[in-house]
Protein backbone atom coordinates (compact mmCIF):
# COMPACT_ATOMS: atom_id res chain seq x y z
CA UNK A 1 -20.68 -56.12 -158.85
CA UNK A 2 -21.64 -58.69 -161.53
CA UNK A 3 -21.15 -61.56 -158.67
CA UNK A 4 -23.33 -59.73 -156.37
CA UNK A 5 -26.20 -59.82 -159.12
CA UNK A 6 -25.79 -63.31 -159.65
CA UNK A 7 -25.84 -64.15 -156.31
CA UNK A 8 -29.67 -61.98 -155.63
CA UNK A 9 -30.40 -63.64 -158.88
CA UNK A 10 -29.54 -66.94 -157.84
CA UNK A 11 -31.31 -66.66 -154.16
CA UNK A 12 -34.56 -64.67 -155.11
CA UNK A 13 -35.10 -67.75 -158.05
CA UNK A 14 -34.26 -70.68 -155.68
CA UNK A 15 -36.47 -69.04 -152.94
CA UNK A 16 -39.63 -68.75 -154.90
CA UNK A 17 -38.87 -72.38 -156.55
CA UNK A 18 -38.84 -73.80 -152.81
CA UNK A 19 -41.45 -72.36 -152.27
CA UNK A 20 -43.42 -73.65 -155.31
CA UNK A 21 -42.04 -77.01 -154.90
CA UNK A 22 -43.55 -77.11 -151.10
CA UNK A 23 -46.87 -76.37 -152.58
CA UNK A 24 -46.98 -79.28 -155.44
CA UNK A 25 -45.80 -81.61 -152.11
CA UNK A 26 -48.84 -80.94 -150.32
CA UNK A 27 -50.65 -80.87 -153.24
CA UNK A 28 -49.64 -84.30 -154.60
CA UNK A 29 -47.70 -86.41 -152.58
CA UNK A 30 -49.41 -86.04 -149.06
CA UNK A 31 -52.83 -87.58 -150.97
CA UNK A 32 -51.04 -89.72 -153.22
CA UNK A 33 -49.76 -91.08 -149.84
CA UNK A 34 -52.50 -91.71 -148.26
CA UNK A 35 -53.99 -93.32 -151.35
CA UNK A 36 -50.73 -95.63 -151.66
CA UNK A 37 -51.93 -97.03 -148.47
CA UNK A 38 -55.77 -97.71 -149.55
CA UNK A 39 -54.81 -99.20 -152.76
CA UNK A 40 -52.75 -101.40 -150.81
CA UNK A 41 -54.65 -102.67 -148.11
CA UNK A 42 -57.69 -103.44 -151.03
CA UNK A 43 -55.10 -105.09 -153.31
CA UNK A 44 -54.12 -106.95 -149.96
CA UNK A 45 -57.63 -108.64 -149.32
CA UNK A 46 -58.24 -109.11 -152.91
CA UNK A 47 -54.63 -111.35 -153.34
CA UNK A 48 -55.25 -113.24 -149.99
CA UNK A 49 -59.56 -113.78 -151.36
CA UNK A 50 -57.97 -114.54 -154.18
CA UNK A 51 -54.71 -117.04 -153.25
CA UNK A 52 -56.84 -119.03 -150.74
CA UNK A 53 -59.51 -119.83 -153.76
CA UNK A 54 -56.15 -121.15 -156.00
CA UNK A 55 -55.15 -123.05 -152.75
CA UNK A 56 -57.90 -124.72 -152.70
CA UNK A 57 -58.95 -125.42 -156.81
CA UNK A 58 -55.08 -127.15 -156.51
CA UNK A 59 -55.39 -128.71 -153.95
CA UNK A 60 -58.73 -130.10 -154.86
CA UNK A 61 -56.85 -131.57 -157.85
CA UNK A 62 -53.79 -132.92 -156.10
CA UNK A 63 -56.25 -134.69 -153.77
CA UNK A 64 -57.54 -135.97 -156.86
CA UNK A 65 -54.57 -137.67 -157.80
CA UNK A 66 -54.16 -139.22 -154.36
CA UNK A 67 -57.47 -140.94 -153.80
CA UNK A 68 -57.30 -142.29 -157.42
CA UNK A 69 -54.13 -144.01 -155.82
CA UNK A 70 -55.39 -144.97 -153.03
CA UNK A 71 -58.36 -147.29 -154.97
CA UNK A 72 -54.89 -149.53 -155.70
CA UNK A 73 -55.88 -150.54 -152.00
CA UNK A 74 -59.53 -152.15 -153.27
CA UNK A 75 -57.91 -155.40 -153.87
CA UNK A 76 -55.61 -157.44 -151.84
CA UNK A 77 -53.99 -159.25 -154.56
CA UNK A 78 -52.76 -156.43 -156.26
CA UNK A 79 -51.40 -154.58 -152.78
CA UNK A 80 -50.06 -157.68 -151.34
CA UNK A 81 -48.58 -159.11 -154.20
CA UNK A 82 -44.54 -158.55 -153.98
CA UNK A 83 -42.49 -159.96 -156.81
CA UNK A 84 -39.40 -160.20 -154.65
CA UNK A 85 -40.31 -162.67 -152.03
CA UNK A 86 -43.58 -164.10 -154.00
CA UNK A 87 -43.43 -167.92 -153.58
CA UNK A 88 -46.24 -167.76 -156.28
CA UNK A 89 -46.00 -170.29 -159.79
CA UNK A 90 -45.72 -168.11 -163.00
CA UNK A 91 -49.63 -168.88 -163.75
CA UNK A 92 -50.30 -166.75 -160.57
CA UNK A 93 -47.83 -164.04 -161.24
CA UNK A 94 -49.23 -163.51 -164.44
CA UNK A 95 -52.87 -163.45 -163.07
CA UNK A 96 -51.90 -160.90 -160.66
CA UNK A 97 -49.61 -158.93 -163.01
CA UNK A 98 -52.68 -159.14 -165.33
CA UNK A 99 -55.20 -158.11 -162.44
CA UNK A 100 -52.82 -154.91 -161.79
CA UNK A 101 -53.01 -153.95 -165.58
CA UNK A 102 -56.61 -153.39 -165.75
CA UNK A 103 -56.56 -152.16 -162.17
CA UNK A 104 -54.24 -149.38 -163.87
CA UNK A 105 -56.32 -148.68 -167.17
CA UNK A 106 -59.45 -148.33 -165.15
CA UNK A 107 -58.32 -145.83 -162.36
CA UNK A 108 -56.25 -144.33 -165.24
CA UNK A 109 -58.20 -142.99 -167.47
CA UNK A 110 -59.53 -140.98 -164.85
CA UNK A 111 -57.06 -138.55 -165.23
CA UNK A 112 -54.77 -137.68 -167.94
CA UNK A 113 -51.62 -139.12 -166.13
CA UNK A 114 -48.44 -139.44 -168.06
CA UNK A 115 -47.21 -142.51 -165.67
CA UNK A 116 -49.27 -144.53 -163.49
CA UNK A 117 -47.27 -147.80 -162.31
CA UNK A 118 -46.40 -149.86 -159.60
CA UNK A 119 -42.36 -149.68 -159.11
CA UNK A 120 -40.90 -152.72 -157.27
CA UNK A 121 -38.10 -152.82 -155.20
CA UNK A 122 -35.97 -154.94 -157.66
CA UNK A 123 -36.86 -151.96 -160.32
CA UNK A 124 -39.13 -154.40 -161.92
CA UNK A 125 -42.05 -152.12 -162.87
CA UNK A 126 -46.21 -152.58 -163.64
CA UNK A 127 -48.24 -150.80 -165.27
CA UNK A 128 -47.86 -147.25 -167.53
CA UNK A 129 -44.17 -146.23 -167.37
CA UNK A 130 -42.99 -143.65 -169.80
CA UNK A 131 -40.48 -144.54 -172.23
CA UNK A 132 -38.88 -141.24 -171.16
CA UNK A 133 -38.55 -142.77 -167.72
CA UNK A 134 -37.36 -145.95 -168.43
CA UNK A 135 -34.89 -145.01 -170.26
CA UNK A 136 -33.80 -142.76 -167.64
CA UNK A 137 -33.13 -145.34 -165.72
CA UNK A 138 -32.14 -148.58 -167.62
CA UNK A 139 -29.57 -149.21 -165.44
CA UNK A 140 -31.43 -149.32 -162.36
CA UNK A 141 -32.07 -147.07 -159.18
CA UNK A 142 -35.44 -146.55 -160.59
CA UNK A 143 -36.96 -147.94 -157.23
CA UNK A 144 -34.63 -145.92 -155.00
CA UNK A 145 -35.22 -143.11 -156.80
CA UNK A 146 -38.89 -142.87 -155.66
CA UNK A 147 -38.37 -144.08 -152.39
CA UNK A 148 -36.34 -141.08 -150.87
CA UNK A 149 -39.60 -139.10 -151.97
CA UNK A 150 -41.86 -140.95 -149.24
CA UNK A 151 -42.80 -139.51 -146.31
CA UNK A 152 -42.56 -141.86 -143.32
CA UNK A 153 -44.71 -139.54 -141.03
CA UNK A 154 -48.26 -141.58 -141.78
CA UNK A 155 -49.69 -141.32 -145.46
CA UNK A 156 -46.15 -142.76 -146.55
CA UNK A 157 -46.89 -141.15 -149.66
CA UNK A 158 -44.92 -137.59 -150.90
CA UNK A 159 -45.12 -135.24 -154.58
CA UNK A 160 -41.88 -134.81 -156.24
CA UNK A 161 -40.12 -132.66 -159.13
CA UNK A 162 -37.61 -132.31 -161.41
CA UNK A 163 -36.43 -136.19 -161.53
CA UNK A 164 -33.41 -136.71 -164.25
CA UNK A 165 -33.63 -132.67 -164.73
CA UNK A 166 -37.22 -133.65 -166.05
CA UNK A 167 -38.98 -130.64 -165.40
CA UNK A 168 -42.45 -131.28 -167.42
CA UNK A 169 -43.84 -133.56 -164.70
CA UNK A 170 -44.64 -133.36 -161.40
CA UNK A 171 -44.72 -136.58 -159.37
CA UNK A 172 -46.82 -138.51 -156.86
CA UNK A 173 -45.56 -141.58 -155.00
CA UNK A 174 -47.43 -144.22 -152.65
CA UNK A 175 -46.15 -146.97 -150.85
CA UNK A 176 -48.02 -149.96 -151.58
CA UNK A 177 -46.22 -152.79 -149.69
CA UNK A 178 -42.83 -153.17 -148.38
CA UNK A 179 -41.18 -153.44 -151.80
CA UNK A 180 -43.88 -151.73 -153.81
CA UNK A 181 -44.03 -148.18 -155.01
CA UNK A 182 -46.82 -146.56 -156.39
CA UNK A 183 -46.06 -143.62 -158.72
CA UNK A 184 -47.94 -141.60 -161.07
CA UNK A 185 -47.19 -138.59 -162.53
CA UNK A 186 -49.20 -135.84 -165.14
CA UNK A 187 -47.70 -132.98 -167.23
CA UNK A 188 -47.41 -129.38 -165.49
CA UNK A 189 -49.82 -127.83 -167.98
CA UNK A 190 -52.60 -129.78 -166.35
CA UNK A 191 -52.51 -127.10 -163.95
CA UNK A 192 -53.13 -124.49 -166.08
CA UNK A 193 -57.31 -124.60 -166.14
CA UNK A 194 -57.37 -124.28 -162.16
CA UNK A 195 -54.36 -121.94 -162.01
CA UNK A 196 -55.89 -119.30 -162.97
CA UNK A 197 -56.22 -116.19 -160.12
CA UNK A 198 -60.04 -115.94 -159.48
CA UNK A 199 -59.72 -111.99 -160.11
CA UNK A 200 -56.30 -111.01 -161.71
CA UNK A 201 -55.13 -107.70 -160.26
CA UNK A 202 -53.45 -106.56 -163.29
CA UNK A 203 -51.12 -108.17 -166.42
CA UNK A 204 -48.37 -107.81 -164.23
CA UNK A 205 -49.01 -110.56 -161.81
CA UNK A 206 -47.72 -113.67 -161.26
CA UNK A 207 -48.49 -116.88 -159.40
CA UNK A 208 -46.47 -119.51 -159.09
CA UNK A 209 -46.64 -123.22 -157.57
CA UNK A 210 -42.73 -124.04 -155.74
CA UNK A 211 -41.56 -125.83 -153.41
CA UNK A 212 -39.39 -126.07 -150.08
CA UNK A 213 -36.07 -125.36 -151.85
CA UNK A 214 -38.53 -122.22 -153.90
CA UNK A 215 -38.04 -123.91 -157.23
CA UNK A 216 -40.78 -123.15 -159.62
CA UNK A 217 -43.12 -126.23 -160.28
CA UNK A 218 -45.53 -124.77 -162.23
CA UNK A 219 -46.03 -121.69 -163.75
CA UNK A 220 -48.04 -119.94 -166.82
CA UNK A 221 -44.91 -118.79 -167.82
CA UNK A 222 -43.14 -122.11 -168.93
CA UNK A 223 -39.83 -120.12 -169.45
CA UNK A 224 -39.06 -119.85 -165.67
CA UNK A 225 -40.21 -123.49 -164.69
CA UNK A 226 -37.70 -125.01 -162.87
CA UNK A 227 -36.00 -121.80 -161.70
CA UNK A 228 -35.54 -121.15 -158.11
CA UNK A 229 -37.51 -118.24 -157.00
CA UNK A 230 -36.62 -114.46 -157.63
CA UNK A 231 -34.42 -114.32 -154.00
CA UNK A 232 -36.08 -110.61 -153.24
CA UNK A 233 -40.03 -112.74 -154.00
CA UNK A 234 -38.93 -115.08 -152.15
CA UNK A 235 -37.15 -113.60 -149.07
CA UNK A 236 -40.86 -111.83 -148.55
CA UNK A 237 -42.87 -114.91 -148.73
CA UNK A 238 -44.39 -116.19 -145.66
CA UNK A 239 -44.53 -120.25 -144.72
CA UNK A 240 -47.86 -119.04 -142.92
CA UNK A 241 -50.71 -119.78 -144.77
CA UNK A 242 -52.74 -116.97 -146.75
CA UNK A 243 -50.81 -113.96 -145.90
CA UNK A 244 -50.37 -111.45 -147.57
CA UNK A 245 -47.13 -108.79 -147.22
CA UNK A 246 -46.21 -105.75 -149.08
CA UNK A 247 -42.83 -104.21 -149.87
CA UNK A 248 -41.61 -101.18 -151.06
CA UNK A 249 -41.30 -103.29 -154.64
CA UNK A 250 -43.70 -106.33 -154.57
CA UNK A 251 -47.18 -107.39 -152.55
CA UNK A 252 -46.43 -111.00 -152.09
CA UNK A 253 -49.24 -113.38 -151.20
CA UNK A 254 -48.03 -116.89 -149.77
CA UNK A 255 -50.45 -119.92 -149.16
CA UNK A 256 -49.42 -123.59 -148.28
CA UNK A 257 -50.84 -126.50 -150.40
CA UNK A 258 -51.82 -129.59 -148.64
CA UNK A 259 -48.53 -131.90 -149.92
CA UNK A 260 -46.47 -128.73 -148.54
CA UNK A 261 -45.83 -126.95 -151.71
CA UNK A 262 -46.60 -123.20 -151.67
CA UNK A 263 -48.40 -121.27 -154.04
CA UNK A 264 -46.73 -117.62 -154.42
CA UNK A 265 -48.22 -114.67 -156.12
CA UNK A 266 -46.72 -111.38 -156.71
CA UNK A 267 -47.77 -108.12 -158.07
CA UNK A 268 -45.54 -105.19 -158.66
CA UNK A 269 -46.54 -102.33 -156.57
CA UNK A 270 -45.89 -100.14 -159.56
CA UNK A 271 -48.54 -102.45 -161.49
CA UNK A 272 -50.67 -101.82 -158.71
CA UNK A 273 -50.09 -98.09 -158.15
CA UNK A 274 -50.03 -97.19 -162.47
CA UNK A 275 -52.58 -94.83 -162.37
CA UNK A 276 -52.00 -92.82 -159.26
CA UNK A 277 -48.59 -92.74 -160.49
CA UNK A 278 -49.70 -91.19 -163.81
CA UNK A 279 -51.94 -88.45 -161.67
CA UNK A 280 -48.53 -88.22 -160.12
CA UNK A 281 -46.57 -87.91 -162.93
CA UNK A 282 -48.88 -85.39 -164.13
CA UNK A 283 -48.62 -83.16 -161.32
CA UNK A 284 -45.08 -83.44 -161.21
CA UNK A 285 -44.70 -82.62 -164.49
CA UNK A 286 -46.82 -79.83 -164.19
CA UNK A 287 -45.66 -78.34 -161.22
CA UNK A 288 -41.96 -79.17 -162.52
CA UNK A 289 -43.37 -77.11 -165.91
CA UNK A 290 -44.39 -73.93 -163.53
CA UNK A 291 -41.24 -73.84 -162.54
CA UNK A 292 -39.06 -73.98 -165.71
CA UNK A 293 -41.33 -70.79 -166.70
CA UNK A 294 -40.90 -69.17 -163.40
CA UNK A 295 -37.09 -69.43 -163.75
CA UNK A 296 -37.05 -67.65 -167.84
CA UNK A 297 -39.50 -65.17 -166.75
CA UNK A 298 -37.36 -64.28 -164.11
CA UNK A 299 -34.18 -64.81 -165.86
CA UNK A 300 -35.81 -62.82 -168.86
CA UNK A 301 -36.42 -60.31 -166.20
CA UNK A 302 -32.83 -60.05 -164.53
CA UNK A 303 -31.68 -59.62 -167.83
CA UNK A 304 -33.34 -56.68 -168.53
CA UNK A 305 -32.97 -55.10 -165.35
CA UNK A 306 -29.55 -55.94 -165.27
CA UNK A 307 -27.95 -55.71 -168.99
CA UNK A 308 -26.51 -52.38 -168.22
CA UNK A 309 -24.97 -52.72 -165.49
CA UNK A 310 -23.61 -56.38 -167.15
CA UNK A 311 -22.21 -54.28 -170.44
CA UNK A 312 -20.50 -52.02 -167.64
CA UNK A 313 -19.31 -54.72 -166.04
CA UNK A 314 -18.19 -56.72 -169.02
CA UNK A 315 -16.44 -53.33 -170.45
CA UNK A 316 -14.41 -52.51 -167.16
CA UNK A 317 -13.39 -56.28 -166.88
CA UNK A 318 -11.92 -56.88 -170.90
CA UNK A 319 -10.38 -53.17 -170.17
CA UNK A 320 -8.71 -54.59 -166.82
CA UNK A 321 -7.48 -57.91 -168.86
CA UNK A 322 -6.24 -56.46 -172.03
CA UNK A 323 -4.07 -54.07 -173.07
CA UNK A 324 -5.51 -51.16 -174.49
CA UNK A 325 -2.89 -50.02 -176.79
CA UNK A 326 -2.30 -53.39 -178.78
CA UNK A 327 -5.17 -55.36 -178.06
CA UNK A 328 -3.28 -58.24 -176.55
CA UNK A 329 -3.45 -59.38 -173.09
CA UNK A 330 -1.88 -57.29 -170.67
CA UNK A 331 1.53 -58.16 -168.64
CA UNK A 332 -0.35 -59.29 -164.91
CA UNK A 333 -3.39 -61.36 -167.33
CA UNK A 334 -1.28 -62.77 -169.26
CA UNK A 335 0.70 -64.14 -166.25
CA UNK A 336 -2.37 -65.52 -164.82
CA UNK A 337 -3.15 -67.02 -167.63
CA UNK A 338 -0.06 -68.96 -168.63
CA UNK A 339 0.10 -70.22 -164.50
CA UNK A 340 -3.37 -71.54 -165.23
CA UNK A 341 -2.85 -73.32 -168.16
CA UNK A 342 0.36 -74.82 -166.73
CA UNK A 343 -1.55 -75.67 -163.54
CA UNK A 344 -3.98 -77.63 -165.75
CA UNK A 345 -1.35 -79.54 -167.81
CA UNK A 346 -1.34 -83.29 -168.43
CA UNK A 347 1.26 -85.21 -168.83
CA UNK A 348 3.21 -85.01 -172.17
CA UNK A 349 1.72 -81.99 -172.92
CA UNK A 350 3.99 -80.02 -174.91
CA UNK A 351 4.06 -75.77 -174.51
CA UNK A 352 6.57 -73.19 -176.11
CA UNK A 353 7.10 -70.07 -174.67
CA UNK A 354 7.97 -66.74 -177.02
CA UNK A 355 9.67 -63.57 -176.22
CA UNK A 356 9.54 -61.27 -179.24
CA UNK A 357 11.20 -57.70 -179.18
CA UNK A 358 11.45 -55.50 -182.09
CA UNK A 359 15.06 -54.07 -183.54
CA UNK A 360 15.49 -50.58 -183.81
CA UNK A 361 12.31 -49.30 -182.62
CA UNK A 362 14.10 -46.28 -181.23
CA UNK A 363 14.48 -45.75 -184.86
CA UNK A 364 10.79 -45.13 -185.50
CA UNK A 365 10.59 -42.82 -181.97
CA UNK A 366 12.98 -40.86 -183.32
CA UNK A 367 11.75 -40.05 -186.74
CA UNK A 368 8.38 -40.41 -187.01
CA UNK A 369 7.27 -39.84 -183.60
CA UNK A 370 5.81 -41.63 -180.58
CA UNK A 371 2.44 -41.15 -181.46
CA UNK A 372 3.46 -43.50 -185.00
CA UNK A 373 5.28 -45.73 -182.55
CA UNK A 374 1.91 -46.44 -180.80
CA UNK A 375 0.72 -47.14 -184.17
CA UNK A 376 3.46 -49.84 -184.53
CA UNK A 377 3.10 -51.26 -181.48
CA UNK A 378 -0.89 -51.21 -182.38
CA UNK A 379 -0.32 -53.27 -185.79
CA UNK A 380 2.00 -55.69 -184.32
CA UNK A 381 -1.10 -57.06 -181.46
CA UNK A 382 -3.43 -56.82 -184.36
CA UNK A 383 -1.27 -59.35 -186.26
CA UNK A 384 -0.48 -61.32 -183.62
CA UNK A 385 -4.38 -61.80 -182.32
CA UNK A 386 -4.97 -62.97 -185.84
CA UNK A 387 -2.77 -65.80 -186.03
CA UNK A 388 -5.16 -68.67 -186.46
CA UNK A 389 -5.17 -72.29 -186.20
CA UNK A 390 -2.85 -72.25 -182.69
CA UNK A 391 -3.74 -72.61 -179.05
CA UNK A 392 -2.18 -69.31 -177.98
CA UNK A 393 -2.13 -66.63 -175.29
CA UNK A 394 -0.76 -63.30 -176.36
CA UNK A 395 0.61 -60.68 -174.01
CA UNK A 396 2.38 -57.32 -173.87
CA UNK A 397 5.55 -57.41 -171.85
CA UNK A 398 5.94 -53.50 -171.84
CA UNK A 399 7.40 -51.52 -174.26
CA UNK A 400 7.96 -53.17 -177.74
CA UNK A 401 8.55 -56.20 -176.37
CA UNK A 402 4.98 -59.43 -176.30
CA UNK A 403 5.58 -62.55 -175.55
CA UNK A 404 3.38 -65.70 -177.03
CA UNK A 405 2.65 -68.77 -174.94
CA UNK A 406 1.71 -72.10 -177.22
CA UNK A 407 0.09 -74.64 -176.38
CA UNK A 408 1.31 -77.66 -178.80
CA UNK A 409 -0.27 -80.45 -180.39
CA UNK A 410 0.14 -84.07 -179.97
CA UNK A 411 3.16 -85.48 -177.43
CA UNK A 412 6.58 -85.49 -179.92
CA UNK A 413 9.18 -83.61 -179.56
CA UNK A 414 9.42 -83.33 -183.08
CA UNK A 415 6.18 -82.44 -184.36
CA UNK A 416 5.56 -79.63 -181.44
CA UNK A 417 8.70 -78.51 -182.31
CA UNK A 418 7.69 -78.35 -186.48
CA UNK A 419 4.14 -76.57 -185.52
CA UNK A 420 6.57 -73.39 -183.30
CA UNK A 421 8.34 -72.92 -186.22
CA UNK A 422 5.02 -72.61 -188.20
CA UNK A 423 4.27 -70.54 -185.92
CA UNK A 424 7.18 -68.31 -186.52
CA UNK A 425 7.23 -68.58 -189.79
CA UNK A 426 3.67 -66.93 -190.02
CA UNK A 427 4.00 -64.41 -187.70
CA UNK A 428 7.41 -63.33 -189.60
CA UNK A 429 5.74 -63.44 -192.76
CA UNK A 430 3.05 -61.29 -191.83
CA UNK A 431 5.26 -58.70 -189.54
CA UNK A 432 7.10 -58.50 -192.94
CA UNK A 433 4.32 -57.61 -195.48
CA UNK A 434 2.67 -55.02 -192.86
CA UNK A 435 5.89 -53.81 -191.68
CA UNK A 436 7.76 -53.57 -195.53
CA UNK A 437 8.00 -49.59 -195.24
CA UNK A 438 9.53 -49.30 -191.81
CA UNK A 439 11.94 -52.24 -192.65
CA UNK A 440 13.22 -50.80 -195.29
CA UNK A 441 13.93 -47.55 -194.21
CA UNK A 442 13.92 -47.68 -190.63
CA UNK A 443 15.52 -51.52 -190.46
CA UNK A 444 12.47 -52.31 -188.21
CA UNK A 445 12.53 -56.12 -187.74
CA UNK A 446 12.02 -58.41 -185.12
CA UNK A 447 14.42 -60.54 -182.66
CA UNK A 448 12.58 -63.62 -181.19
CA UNK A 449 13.64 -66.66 -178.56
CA UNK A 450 11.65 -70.00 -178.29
CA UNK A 451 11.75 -72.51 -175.55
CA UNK A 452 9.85 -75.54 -176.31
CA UNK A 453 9.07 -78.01 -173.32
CA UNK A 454 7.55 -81.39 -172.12
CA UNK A 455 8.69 -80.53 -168.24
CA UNK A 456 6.15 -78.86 -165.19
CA UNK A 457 8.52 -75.63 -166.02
CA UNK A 458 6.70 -72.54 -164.05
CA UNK A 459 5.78 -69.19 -165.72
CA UNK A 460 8.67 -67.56 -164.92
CA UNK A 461 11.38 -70.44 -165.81
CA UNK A 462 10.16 -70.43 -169.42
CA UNK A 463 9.82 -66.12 -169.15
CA UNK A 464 13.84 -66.43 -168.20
CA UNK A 465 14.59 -69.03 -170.80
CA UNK A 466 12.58 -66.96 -173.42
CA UNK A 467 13.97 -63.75 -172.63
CA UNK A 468 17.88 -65.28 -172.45
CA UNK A 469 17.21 -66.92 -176.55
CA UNK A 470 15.62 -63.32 -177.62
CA UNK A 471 18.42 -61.25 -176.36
CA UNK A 472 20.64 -64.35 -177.64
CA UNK A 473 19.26 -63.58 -180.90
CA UNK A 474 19.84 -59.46 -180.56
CA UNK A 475 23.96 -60.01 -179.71
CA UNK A 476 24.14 -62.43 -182.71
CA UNK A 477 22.69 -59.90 -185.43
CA UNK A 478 19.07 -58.92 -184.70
CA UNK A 479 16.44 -60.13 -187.15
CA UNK A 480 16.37 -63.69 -185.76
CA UNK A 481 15.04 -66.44 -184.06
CA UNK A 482 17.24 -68.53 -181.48
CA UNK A 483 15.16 -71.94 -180.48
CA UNK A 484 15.80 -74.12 -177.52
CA UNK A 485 14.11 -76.83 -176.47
CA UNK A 486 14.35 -77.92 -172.71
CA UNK A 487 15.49 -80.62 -171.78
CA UNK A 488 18.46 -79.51 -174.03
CA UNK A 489 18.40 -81.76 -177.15
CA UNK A 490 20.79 -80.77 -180.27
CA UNK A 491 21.03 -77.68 -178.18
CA UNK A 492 20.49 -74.05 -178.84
CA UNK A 493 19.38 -73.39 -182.86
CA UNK A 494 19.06 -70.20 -184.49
């Protein structure tokens, strides 16, 4: 009966929460759906607007760089002049050389380059090298270095990163002559007054300059310069030029710079989608609210339609399970229980099993009547339910005669062993001080046999066990307690 409640319970409450939890869906997520989308595609036009105008303030700055190089080309001298096979006296070479210095200082302080030199192919160098970079490389390679960064395809010129793990400059060569290299280069934070998106979406975007390998050249966040590319960014970005795509965790924007190198900027989608999410959240949390309070009002009300019938229930079930003349669990429930508890065991647990039968009983029948050998019977469950401090099941066998199953602590021998004899020791004790009457005149005692275990034993191998040590204990005097512990060790003790 009590199962059949629960179960209309259970149905009629998940019912009407379905049904509220349909109605917040249509409510909230259908339009927050549809807004998702329109947030999107705005977001969408804005980033592409938006990356095309960075494409083009960079590249109006790289193309900077590259026509200041190319007025190296006003003057024959200084583009013709090749230290390698010159055939020139030293007077001459040092004209020239001189002629290419202020060439240099003129078209350099146009900019605010870090180096501006011609690189020769015998590593001999012109111009503003950094000390940084020639120390880099004092032992040559300096030439070759730069080289491998020209592109042969026309301009024979080609931008460049990350030389000697030098990841504060970004590089521009030109070819000047056969053996001549012309290479400037200016720190990354140059960038940072045209990097700037036109109209930032939110704090959570980011724009970043990388390129073919998706190394980060540039970025306002100097931490993750010369990082490759988050792989999931990265995988979305497009090698067509201003488009934009949006994934189920980032809107990535992709544009190409004219040297090749990409500018990529990506905005969370939950940056982008913060407030409907918080209308979402709200609603959620509201509707989720509606229900909590649906499901106590109508717990609160199965309760109180239902509390009688529970007690009833409750009653009839601890009447089924116990036994109503000592207290203790009755023969068939205590049975079940033990099996479960073994059922459940781990390994090295530890259980004893007791068999207790009072000596001379009869006695008490006889003389005082059956009524005052309830009584006894009564006592004895009340002291044995109120041994504390032990895992224990209790149970009446039938008659006189309970037996105790213990579940012991720890995984010795010994020590489980010590806490059964506690165990016995108490319960004697006790028997003994509410029992002193009958004892004395009636010789009412109490003959007891313990098997302690670490094996999978089943109910009824410890029951026999049990039962053999009690009765072991009756044929050797009465009054005492026979203990075995299985496998045998030491053997059986009284």
């Amino acid at each position: 009966m009590n199962d059949n409640y629960r179960k209309i319970q259970f149905r009629i409450i998940v019912l009407f929460s379905l049904v509220l939890l349909l109605l917040t869906f249509f409510l909230t997520i259908v339009p927050y759906k549809r807004s998702v989308i329109s947030i999107q595609n705005n977001f969408s036009k804005l980033m592409t607007a938006g990356g095309g105008q960075l494409r083009a303030n960079v590249d109006t700055f790289f193309l900077g760089t590259e026509k200041t190089a190319a007025l190296m080309f006003s003057d024959a001298d200084i583009y013709e002049y090749d230290p390698v096979t010159s055939s020139l006296d030293e007077y001459d070479r040092l004209q020239i050389k001189e002629k290419i210095l202020n060439r240099i200082d003129e078209l350099g302080n146009m900019g605010n380059y870090v180096d501006f030199g011609i690189i020769y192919s015998n590593d001999e160098t012109a111009g503003w090298i950094s000390e940084s970079m020639s120390t880099q490389y004092m032992n040559g390679g300096l030439y070759k270095e730069f080289e491998k960064t020209i592109s042969y395809g026309g301009s024979l010129d080609g931008w460049s990163f990350a030389h000697k793990g030098n990841y504060d400059k970004l590089y521009y060569a030109k070819r000047l002559n056969e053996d001549a290299i012309i290479v400037m280069s200016f720190y990354g934070h140059e960038l940072e007054s045209i990097f700037e998106f036109p109209e930032k979406i939110s704090k959570d975007m980011m724009a970043v300059l990388v390129d073919s390998d998706n190394r980060i050249l540039y970025s306002n966040n100097t931490e993750i310069v010369g990082t490759i590319l988050d792989p999931e960014i990265s995988n979305m970005s497009s090698y067509d030029s201003d488009r934009t795509i949006v994934g189920s965790k980032y809107m990535v924007m992709t544009t190409e710079c004219m040297n090749g190198w990409r500018i990529i900027c990506s905005e969370p989608v939950s940056s982008m989608l913060e407030d409907s999410l918080r209308y979402q959240k709200f609603i959620m949390f509201f509707a989720l609210g509606c229900c909590v309070l649906f499901i106590i009002a109508a717990q609160f009300m199965f309760i109180k339609l239902s509390k009688p019938v529970k007690g009833l229930v409750s009653e009839l079930n601890i009447q089924a399970s116990v036994d109503q003349l000592s207290g203790v669990l009755n023969k068939n429930t205590f049975r079940e229980q033990v099996v479960l508890r073994l059922t459940q065991m781990k390994h090295g647990t530890i259980h004893s099993f007791l068999m207790l039968d009072m000596d001379n009983f009869k006695q008490i029948n006889d003389n005082l009547g059956h009524e005052y050998g309830d009584e006894v019977i009564s006592r004895l469950g009340r002291i044995l339910n109120e041994m504390t401090g032990f895992d224990v099941f209790v149970g009446r066998i039938g008659g006189d005669e309970f037996a105790v199953f213990l579940t012991l602590p720890g995984n010795h021998m010994f020590s489980a062993d010590r806490t059964a004899h506690d165990f016995v020791d108490q319960l004697l004790m006790s028997f003994d001080r509410n029992f002193e009457e009958e004892r004395r005149k009636y010789g009412l005692s109490m003959s007891i046999g313990v098997v302690t275990s670490t094996e999978h034993l089943t109910y009824d191998d410890f029951y026999r066990m049990a039962d053999d040590m009690m009765y072991q204990s009756k044929r050797t005097g009465k009054d005492k307690t026979t203990y075995c512990v299985y496998p045998a060790e030491g053997g059986v003790r009284s």
